[in-house]
N, C-alpha and C. Protein backbone atom coordinates (compact mmCIF):
# COMPACT_ATOMS: atom_id res chain seq x y z
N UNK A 1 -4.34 32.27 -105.36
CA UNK A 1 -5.44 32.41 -106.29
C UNK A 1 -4.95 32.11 -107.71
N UNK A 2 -5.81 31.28 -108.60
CA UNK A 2 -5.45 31.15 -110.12
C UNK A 2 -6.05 32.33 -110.55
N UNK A 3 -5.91 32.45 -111.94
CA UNK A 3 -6.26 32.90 -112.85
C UNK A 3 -7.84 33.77 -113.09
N UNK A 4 -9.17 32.40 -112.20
CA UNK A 4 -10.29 32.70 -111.79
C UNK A 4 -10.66 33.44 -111.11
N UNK A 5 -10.05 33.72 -110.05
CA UNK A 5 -9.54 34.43 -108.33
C UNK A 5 -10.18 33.16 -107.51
N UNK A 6 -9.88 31.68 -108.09
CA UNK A 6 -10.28 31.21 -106.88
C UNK A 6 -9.13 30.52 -106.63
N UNK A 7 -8.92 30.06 -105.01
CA UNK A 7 -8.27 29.49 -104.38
C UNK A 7 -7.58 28.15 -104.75
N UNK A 8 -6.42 28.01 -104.78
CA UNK A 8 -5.75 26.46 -104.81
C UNK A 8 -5.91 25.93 -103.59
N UNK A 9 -6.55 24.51 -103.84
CA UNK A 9 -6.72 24.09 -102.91
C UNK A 9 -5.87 22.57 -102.92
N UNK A 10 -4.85 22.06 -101.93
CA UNK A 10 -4.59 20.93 -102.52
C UNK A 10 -4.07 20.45 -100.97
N UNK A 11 -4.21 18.92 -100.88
CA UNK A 11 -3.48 18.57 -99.56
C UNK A 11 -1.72 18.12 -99.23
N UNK A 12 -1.16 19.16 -98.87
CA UNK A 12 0.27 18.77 -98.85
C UNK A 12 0.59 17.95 -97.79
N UNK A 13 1.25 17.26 -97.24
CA UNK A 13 2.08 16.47 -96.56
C UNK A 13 3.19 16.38 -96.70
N UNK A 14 4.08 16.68 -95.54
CA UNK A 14 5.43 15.81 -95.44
C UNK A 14 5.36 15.33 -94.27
N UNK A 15 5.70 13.96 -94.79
CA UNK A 15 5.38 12.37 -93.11
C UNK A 15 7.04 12.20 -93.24
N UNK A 16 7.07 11.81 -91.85
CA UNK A 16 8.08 11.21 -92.00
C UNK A 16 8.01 9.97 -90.30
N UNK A 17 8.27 9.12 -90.29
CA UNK A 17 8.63 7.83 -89.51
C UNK A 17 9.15 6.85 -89.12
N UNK A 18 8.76 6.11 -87.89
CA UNK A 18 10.14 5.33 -87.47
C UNK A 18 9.42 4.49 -86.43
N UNK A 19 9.44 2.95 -86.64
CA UNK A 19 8.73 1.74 -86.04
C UNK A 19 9.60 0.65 -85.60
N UNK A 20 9.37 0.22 -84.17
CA UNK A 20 10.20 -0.55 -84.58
C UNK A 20 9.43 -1.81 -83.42
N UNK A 21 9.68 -3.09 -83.57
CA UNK A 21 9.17 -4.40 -82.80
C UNK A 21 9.71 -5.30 -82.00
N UNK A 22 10.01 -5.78 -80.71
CA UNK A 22 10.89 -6.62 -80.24
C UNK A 22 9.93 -8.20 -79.99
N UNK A 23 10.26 -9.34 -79.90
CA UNK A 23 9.25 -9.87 -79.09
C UNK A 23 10.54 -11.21 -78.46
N UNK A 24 10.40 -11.24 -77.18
CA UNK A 24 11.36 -12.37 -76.46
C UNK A 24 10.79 -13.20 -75.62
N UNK A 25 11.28 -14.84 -76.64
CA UNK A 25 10.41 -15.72 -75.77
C UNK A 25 10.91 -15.96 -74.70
N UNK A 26 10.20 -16.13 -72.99
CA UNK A 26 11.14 -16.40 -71.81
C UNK A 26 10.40 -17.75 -71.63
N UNK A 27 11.31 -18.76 -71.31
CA UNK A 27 11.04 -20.33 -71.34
C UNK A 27 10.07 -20.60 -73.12
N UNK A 28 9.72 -21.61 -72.64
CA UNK A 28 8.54 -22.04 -73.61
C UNK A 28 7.65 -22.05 -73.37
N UNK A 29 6.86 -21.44 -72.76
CA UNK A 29 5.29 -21.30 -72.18
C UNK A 29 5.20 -19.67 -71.88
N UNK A 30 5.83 -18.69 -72.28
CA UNK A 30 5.58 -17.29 -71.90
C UNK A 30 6.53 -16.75 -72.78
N UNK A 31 6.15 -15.46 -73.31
CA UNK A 31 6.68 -14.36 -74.30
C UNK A 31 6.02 -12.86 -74.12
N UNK A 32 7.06 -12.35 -74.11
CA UNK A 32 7.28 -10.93 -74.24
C UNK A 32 6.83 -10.25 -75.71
N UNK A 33 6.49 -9.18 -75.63
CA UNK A 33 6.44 -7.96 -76.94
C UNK A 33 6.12 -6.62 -76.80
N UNK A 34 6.92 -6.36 -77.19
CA UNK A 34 6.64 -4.79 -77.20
C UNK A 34 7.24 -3.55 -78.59
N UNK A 35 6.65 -2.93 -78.82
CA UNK A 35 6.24 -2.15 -80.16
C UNK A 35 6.46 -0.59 -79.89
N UNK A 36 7.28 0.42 -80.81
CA UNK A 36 7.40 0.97 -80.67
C UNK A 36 7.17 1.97 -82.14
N UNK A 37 6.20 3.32 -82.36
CA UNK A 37 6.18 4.32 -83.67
C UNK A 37 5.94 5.20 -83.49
N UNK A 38 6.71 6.15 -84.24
CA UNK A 38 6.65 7.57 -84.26
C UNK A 38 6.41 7.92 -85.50
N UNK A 39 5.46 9.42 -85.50
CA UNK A 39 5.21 9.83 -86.67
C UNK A 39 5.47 11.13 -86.50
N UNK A 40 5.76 11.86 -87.49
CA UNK A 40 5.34 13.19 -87.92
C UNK A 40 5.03 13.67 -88.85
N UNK A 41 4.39 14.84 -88.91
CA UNK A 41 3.47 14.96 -90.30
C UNK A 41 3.40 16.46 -90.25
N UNK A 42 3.37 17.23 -91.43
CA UNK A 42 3.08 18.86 -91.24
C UNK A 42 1.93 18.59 -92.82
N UNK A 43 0.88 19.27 -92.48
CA UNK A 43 -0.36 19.26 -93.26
C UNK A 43 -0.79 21.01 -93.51
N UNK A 44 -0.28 20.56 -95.24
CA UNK A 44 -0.62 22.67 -95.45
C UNK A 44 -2.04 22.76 -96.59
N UNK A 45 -3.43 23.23 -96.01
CA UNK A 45 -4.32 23.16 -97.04
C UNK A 45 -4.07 23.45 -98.01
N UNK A 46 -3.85 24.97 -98.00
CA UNK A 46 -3.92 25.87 -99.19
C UNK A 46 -2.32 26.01 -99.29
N UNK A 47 -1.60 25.39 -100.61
CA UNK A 47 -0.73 25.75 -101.35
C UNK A 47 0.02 26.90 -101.03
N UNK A 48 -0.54 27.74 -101.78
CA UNK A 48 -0.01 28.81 -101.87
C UNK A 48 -0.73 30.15 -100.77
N UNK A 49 -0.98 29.80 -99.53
CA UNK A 49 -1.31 30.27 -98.50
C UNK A 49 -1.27 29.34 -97.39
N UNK A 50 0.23 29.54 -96.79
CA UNK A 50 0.19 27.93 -95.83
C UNK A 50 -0.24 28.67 -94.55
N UNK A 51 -0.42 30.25 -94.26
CA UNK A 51 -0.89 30.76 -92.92
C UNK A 51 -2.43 30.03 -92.86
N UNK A 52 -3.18 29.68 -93.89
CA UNK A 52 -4.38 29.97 -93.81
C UNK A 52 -4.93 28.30 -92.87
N UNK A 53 -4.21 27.59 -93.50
CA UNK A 53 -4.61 26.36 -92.49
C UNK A 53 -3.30 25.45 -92.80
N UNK A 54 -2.91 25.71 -91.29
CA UNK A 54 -1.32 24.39 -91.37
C UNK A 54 -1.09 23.67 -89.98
N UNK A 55 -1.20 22.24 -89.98
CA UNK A 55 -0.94 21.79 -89.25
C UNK A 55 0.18 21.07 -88.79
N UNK A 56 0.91 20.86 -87.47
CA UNK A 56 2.24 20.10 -87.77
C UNK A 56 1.99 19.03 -86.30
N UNK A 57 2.26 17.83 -86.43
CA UNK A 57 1.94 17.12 -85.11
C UNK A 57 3.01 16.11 -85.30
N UNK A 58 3.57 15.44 -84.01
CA UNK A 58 4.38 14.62 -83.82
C UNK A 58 3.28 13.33 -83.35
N UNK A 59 3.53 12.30 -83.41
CA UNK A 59 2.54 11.10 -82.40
C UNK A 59 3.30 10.12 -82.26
N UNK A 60 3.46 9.54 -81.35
CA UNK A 60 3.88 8.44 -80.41
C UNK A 60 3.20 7.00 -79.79
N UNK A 61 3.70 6.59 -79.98
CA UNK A 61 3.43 4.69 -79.56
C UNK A 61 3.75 3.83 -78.99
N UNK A 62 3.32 3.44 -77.82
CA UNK A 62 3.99 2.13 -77.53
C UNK A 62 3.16 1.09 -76.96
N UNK A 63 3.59 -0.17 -77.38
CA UNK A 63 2.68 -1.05 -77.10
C UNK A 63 3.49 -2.25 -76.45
N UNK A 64 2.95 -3.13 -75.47
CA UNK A 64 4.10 -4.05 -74.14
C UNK A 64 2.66 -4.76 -74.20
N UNK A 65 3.34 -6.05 -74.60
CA UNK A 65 2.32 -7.44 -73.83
C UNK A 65 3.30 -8.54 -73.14
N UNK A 66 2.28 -9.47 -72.23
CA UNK A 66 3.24 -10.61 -71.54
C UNK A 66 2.23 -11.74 -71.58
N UNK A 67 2.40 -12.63 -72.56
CA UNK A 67 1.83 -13.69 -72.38
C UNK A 67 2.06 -15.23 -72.11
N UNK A 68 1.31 -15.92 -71.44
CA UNK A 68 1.60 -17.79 -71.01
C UNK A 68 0.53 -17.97 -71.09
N UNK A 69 0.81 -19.46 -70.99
CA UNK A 69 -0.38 -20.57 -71.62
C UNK A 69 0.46 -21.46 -70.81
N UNK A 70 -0.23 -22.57 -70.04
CA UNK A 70 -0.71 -23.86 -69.32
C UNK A 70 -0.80 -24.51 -69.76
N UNK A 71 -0.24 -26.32 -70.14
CA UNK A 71 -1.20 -27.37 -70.41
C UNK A 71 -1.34 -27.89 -69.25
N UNK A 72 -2.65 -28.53 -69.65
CA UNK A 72 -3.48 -29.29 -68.84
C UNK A 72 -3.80 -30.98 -69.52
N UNK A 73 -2.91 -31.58 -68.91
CA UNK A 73 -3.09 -33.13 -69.89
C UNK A 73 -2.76 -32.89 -71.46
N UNK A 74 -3.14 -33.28 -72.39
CA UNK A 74 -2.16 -33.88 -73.24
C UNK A 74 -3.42 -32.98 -74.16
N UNK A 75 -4.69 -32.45 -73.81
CA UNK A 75 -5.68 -31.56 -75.31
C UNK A 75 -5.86 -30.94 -74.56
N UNK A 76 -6.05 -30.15 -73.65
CA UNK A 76 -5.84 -29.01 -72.73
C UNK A 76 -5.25 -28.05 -72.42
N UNK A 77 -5.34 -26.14 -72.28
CA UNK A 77 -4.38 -25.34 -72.29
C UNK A 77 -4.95 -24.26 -71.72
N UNK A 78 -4.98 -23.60 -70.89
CA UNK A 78 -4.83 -22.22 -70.68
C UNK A 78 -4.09 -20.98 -71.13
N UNK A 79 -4.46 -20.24 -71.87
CA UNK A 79 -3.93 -18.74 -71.77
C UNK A 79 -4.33 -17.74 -71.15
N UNK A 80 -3.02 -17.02 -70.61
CA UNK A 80 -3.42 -15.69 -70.01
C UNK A 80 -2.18 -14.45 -70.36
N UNK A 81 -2.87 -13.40 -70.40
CA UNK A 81 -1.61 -12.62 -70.55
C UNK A 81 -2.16 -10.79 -70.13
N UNK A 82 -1.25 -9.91 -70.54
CA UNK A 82 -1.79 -8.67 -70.10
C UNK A 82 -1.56 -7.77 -71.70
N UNK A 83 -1.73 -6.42 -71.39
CA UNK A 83 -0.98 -5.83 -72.63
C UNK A 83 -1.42 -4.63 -72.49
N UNK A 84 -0.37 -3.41 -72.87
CA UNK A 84 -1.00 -2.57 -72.62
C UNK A 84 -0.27 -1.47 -73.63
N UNK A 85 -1.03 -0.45 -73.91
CA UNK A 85 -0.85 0.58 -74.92
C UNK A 85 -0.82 2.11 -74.57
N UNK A 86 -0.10 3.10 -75.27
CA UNK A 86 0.31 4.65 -74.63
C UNK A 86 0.24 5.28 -75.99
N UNK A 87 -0.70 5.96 -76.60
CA UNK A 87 -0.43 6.97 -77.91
C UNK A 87 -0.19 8.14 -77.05
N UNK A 88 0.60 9.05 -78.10
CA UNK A 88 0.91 10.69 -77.46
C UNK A 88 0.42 11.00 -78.59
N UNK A 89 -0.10 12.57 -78.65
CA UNK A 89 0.09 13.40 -79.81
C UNK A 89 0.21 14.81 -79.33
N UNK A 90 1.11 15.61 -80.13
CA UNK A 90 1.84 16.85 -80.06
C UNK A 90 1.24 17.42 -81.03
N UNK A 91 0.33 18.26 -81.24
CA UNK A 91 0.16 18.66 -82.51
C UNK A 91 -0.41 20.37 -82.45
N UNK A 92 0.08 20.99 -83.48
CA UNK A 92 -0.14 22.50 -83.21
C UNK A 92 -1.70 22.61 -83.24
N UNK A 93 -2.59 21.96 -83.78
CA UNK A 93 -3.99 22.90 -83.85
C UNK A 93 -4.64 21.80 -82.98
N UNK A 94 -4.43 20.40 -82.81
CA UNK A 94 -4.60 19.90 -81.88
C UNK A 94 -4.57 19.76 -80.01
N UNK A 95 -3.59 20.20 -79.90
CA UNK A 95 -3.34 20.39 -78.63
C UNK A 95 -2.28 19.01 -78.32
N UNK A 96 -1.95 19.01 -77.19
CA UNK A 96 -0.80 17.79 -76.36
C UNK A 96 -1.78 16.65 -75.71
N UNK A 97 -2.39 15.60 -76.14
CA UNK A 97 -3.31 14.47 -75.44
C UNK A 97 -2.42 13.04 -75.81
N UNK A 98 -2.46 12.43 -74.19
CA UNK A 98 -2.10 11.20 -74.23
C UNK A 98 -3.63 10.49 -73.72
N UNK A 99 -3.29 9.04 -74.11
CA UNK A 99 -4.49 7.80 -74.11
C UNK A 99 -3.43 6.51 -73.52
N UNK A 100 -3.74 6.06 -72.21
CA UNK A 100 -3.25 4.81 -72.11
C UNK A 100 -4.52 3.80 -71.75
N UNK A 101 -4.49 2.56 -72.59
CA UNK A 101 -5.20 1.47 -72.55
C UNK A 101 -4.51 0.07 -72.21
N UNK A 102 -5.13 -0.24 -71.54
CA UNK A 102 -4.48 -1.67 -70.79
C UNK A 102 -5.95 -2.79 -70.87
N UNK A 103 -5.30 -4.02 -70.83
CA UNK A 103 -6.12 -4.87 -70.87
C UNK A 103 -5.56 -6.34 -70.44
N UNK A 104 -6.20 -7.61 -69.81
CA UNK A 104 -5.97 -8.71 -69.49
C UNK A 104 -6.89 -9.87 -70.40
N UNK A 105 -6.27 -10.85 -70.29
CA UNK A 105 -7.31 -11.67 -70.89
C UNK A 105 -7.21 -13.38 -70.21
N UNK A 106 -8.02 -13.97 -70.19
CA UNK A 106 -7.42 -15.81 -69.91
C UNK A 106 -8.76 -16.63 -71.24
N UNK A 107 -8.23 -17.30 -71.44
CA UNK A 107 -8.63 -18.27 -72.56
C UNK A 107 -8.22 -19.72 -72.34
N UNK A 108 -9.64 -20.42 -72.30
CA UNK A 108 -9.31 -22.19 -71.98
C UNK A 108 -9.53 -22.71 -73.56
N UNK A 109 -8.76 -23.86 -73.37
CA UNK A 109 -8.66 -24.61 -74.55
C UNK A 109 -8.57 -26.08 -75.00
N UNK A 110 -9.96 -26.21 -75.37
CA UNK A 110 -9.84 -28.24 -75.24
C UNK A 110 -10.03 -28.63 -76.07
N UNK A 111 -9.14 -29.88 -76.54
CA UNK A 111 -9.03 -30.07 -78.50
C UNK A 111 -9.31 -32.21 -77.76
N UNK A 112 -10.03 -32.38 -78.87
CA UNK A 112 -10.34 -33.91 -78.80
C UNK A 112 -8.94 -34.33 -79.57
């Protein structure tokens, strides 16, 4: 409380993190990638009352694709590939929830 008797209110943070990216081409028509971040974060509303609302969460990342492409004659190409994604989060007022998303794709391609 100031002076008023009202409440300080302010948003604290301490983040802290760590990312990191690979991607490896195999032949010349297909490549690899995959992605990796972590976060953490502790979130205190009130200043000078950190019981009153404090949060602390870890979160996690990873992301893996595999893609190729086809030609077909000399303006012609196919792509296809996959890829897929995993967040975590650890977090005290949150709770422990993971999300995995995956996905495919193919794409034609004809250039005059």
């Amino acid at each position: 409380m100031d002076s008023t008797g009202c409440a300080q209110l302010s948003k604290l943070g301490a983040h802290q993190g760590l990312a990191g990216a690979w991607t490896q081409p195999i032949g010349s028509q297909t490549g690899a990638d995959f992605g990796y971040r972590r976060h953490t974060d502790e979130y205190i509303y009130i200043k000078s009352d950190p019981s009153a609302y404090e949060n602390n969460h870890i979160d996690e990342e990873y992301q893996a694709a595999l893609r190729r492409f086809e030609k077909i004659g000399d303006t012609m190409r196919i792509y296809y590939g996959v890829d897929g994604l995993r967040e975590h989060i650890d977090s005290s007022n949150l709770g422990i929830h993971t999300r995995d998303q995956g996905g495919a794709y193919v794409s034609f391609d004809a250039r005059r």
